[in-house]
Protein backbone atom coordinates (compact mmCIF):
# COMPACT_ATOMS: atom_id res chain seq x y z
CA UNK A 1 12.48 -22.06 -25.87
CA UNK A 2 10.59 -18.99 -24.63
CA UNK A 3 12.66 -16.17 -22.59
CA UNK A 4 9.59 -15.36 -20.62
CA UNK A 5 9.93 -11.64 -21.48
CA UNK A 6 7.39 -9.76 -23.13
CA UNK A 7 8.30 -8.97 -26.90
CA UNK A 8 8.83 -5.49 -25.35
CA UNK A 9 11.25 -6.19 -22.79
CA UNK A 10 13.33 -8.30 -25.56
CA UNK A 11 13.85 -5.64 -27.84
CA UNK A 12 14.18 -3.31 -24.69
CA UNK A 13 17.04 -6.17 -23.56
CA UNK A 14 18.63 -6.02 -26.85
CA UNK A 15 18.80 -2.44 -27.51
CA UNK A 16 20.26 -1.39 -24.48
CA UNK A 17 22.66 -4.16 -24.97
CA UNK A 18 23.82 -2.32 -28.37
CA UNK A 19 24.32 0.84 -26.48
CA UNK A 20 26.53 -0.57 -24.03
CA UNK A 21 28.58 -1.78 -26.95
CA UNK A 22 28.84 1.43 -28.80
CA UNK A 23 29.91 2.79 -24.98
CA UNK A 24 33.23 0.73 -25.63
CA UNK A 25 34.14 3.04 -28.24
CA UNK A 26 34.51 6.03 -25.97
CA UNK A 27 37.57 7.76 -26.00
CA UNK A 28 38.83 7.00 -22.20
CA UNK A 29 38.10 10.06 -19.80
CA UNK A 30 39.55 10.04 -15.43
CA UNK A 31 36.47 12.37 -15.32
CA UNK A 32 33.36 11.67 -17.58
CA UNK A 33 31.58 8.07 -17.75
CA UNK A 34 31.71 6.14 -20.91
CA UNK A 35 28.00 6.17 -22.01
CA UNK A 36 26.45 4.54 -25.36
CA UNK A 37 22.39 6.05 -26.77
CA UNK A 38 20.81 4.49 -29.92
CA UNK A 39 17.26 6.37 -30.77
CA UNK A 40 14.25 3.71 -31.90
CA UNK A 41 11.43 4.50 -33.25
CA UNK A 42 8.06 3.66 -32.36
CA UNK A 43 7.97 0.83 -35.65
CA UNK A 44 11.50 -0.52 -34.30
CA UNK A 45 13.48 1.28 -36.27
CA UNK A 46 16.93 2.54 -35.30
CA UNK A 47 16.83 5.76 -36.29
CA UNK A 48 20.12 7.48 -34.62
CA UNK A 49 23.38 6.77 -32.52
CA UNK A 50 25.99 8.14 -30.49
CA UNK A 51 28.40 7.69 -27.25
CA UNK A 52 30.30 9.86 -25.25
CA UNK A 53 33.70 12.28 -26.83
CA UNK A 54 32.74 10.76 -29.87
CA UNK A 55 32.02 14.41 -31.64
CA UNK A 56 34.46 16.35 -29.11
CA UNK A 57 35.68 15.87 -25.67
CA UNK A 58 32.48 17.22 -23.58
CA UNK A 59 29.44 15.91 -25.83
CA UNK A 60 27.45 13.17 -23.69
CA UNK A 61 26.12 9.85 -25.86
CA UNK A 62 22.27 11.40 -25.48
CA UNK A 63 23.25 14.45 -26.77
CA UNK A 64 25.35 13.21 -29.62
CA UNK A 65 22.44 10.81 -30.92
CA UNK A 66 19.82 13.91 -30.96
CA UNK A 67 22.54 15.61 -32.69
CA UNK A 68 22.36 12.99 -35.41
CA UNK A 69 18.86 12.43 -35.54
CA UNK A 70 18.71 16.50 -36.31
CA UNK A 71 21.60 16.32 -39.32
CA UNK A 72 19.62 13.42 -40.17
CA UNK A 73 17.27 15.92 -41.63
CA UNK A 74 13.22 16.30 -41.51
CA UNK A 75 12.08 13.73 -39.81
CA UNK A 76 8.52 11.82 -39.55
CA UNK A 77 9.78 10.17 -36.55
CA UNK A 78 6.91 10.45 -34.00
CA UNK A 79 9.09 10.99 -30.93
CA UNK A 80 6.42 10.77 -28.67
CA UNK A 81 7.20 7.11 -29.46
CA UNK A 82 10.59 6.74 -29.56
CA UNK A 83 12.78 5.34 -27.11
CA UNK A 84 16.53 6.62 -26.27
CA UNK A 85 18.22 3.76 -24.98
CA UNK A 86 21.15 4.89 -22.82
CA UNK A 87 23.50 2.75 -20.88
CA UNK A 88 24.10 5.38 -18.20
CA UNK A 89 21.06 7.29 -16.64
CA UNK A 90 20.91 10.91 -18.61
CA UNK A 91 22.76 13.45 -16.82
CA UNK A 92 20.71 15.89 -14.85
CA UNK A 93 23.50 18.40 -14.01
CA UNK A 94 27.08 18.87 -16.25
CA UNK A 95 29.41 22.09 -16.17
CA UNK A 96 30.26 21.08 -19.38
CA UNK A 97 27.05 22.16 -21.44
CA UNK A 98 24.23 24.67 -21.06
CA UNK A 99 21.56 21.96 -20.98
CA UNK A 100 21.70 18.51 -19.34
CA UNK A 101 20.89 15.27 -21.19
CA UNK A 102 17.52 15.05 -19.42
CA UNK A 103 16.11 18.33 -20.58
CA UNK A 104 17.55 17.47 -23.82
CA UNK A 105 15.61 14.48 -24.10
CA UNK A 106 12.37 16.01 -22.80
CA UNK A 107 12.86 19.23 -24.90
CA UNK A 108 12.91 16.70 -28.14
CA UNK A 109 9.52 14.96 -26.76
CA UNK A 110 10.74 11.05 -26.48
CA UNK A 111 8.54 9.10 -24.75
CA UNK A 112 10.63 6.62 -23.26
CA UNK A 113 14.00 6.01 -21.42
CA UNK A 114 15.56 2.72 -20.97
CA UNK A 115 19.18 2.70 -18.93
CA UNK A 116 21.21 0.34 -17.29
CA UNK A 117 22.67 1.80 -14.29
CA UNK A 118 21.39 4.76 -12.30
CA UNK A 119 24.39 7.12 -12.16
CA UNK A 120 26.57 6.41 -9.39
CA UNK A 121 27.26 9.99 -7.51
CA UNK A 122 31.20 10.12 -8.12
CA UNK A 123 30.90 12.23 -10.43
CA UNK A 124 27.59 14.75 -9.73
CA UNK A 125 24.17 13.83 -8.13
CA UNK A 126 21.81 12.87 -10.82
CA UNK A 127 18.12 12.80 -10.59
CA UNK A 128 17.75 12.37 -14.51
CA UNK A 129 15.13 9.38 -13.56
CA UNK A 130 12.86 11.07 -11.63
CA UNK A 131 13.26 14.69 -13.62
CA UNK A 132 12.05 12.40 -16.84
CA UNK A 133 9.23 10.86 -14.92
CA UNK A 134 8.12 14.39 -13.87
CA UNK A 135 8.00 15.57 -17.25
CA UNK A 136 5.55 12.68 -18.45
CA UNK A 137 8.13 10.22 -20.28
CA UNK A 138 8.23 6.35 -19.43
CA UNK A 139 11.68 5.35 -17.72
CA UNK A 140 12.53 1.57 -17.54
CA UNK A 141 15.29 0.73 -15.51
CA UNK A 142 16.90 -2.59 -16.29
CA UNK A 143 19.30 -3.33 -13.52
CA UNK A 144 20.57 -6.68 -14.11
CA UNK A 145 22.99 -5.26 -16.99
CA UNK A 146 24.45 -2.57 -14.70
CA UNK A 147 27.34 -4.67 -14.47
CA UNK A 148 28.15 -4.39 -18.32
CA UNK A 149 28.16 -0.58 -17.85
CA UNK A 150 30.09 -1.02 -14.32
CA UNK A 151 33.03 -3.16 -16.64
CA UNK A 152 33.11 -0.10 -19.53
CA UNK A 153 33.54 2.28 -16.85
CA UNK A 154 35.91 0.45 -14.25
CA UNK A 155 38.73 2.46 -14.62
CA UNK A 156 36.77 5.60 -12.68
CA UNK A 157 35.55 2.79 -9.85
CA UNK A 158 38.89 1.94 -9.52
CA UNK A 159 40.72 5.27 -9.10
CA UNK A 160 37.47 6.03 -6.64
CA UNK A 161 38.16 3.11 -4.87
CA UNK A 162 41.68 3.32 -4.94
């Protein structure tokens, strides 16, 4: 039986879906999301990996997979197009870090961005979305797995809502 979904938006589906799983292996944070990034290439091939505190406590899951696709050594990857797949929408503003997750992503040249859920503002305002689209890359949006990211992160809805 057919899904109805372009071949496309079935490995976009299923991709994503791996980076919210690697998001569950987040060390728990009261003040930073719990975000997962896997780096494709063009062919389909996952080329690099990473999720939030998972090198030290301030690195952000884009920032840790571009990490690791530069120790990965030279690359051939055209990342013109690659696609980061990030459960959270890349940070546009951090106090953490020099450089946000969006500019990291356009600095490295990927041409697409598939996330989850646009990041809620309890945290900072984020405009990573429309910062990528300014700067030429391709973001898809696939809301109807927010709520898998919402579930990894409920323990900063619930203190905000508590």
């Amino acid at each position: 039986m057919s899904s109805g979904l372009t071949p496309q938006a079935e490995a976009d589906r299923r991709w994503l879906r791996e980076a919210i799983e690697l998001s569950r292996r987040c060390p728990p944070s009261g003040t930073a999301y719990s975000v997962g990034a896997i780096i494709v290439a063009g062919d389909g091939t996952r080329r690099a990996d990473g999720y939030s505190r998972d090198a030290d406590p301030h690195v952000h899951a884009e920032e840790s997979a571009l990490a690791a696709l530069a120790r990965s050594g030279p690359s051939h990857v055209d990342l013109a197009g690659a696609t980061i797949y990030s459960s959270l929408e890349p940070c546009s503003s951090r106090r953490s870090r020099p450089r946000t997750c969006t500019h990291l992503i356009l600095a490295a040249g990927i041409g697409r961005v598939v996330f989850a859920l646009r990041e809620p503002p309890l945290l900072a305002d984020c405009h990573g979305a429309e910062l990528l689209r300014q700067g030429g890359v391709e973001v898809v949006e696939i809301g109807d797995m927010a709520r898998l990211v919402r579930e990894v992160n409920a323990h900063l809805f619930t203190a905000q809502d508590g």
